[in-house]
Protein backbone atom coordinates (compact mmCIF):
# COMPACT_ATOMS: atom_id res chain seq x y z
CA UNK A 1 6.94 4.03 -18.21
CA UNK A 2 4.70 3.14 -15.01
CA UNK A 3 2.58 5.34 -13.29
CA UNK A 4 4.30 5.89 -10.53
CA UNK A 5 7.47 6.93 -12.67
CA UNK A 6 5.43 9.49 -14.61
CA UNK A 7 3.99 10.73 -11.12
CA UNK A 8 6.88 11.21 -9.32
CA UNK A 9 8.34 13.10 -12.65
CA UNK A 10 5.23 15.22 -12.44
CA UNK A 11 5.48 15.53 -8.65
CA UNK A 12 9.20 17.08 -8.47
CA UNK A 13 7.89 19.71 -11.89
CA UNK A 14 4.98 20.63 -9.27
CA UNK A 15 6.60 20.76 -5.61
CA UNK A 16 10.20 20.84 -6.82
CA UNK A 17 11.45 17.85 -4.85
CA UNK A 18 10.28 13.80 -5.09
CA UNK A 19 7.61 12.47 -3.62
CA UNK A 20 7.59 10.18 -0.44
CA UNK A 21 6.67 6.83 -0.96
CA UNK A 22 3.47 7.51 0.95
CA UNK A 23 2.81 10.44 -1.64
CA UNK A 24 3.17 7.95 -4.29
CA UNK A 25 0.97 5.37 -3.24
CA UNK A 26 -1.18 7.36 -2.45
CA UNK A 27 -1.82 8.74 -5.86
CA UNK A 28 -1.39 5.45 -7.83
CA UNK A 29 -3.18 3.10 -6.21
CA UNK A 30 -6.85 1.93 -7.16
CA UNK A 31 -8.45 3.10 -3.96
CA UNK A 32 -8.20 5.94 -1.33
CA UNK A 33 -6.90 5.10 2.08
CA UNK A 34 -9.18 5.60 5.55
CA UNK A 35 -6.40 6.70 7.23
CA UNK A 36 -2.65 8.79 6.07
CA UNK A 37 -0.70 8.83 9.58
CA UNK A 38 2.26 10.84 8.87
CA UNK A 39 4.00 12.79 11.20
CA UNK A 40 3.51 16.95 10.11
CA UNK A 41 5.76 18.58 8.20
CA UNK A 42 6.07 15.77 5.63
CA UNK A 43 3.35 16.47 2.33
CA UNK A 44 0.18 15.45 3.32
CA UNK A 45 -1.08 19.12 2.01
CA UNK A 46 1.04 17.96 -1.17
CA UNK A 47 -0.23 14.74 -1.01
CA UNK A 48 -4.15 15.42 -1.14
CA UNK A 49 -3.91 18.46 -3.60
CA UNK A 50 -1.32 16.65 -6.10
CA UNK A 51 -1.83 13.01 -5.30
């Protein structure tokens, strides 16, 4: 199982619905982005406290 798959299996226990794409990146790859430009309303809270 990747880590992506056991993220986003983690993810919907946590926030009770899958994670964007963006949400998923975020948390898996090796290094932190400069710059998440999402529109609001879409997880970034999610994405920095569970990502």
């Amino acid at each position: 199982m990747t880590s992506k798959v056991k993220f986003a299996r983690w993810f919907q226990q946590a926030a009770g619905h899958e994670p964007y794409p963006y949400q998923t990146r975020f948390a898996c790859e090796g290094t932190l982005p400069e710059l998440v430009d999402v529109p609001t309303g879409i997880g970034r809270t999610a994405m920095a406290m569970l990502g």
